[in-house]
Protein backbone atom coordinates (compact mmCIF):
# COMPACT_ATOMS: atom_id res chain seq x y z
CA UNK A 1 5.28 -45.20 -5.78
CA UNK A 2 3.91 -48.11 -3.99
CA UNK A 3 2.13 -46.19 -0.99
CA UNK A 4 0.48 -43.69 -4.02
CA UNK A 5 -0.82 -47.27 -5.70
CA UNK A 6 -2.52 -48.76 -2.42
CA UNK A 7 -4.02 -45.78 -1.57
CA UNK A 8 -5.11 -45.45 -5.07
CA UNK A 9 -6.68 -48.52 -4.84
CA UNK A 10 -8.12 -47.82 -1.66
CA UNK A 11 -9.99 -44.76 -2.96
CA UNK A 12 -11.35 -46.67 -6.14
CA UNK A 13 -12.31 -49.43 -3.45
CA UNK A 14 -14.39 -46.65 -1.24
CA UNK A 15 -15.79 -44.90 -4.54
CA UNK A 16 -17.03 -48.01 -5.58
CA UNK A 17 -18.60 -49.17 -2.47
CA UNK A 18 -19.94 -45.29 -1.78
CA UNK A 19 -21.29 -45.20 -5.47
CA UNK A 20 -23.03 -48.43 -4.88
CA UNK A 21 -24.46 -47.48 -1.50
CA UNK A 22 -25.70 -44.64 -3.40
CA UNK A 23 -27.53 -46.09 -5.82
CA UNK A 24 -29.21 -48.34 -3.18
CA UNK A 25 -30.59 -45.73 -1.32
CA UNK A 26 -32.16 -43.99 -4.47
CA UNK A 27 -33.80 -47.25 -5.62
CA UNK A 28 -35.14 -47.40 -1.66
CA UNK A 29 -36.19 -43.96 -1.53
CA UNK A 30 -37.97 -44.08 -5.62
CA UNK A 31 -39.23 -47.80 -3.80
CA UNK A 32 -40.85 -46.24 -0.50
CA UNK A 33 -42.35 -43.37 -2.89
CA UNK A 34 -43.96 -45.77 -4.82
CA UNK A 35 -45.34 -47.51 -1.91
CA UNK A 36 -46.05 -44.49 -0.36
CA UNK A 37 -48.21 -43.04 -3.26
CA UNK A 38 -50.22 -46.63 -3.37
CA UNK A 39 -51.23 -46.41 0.19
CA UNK A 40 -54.23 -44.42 -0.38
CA UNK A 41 -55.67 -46.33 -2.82
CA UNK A 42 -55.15 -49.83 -0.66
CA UNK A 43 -56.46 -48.36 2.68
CA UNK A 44 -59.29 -47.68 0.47
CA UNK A 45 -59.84 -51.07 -1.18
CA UNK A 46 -59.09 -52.74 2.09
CA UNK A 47 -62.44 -50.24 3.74
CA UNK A 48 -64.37 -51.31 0.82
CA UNK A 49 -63.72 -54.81 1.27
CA UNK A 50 -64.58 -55.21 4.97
CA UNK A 51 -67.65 -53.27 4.44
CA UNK A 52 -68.63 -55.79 1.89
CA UNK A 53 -67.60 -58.79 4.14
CA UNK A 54 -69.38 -57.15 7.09
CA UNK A 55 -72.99 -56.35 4.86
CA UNK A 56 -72.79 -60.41 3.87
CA UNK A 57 -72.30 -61.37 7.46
CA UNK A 58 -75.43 -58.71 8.34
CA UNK A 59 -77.33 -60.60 5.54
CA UNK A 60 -76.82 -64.52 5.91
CA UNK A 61 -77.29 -63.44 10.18
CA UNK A 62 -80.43 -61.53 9.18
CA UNK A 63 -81.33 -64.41 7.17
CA UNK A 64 -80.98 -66.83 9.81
CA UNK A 65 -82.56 -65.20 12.46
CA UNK A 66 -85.37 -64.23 10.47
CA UNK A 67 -85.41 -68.47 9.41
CA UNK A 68 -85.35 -69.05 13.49
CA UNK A 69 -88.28 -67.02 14.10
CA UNK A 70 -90.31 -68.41 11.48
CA UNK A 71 -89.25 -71.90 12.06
CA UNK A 72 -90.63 -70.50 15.96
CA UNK A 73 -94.07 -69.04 14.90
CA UNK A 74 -94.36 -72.82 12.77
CA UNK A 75 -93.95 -74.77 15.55
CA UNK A 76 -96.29 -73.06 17.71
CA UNK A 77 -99.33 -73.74 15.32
């Protein structure tokens, strides 16, 4: 009777920790295709935003250069 109680036990320990491990790894896999699905749309934002960081840099260096040269042609006169 004793042996049929600890390994009684013993099974309700392992369902327990196998039911849990279970529903851990269906969160993780619902998680990653969440994450997964989002990807797109961030590579996309993150494109978007450089462009706009690089066409300010093109600008205020445009800007500049175009300040030098005129500050150039001003002293020359």
């Amino acid at each position: 009777m004793g042996a049929a109680l600890i390994g009684a036990c013993i099974a309700l320990a392992a369902g327990i920790a196998m039911g849990s491990a279970g529903a851990k790894a269906k969160r993780a896999r619902l998680d990653y295709a969440r994450t997964k699905a989002l990807v797109p749309g961030a590579r996309r934002n993150a494109w978007v935003e450089s462009l706009r960081g690089l066409r300010v840099a093109a600008t205020a260096a445009a800007v500049l250069v175009a300040l030098a040269l005129a500050m150039n042609v001003i002293g020359q006169h």
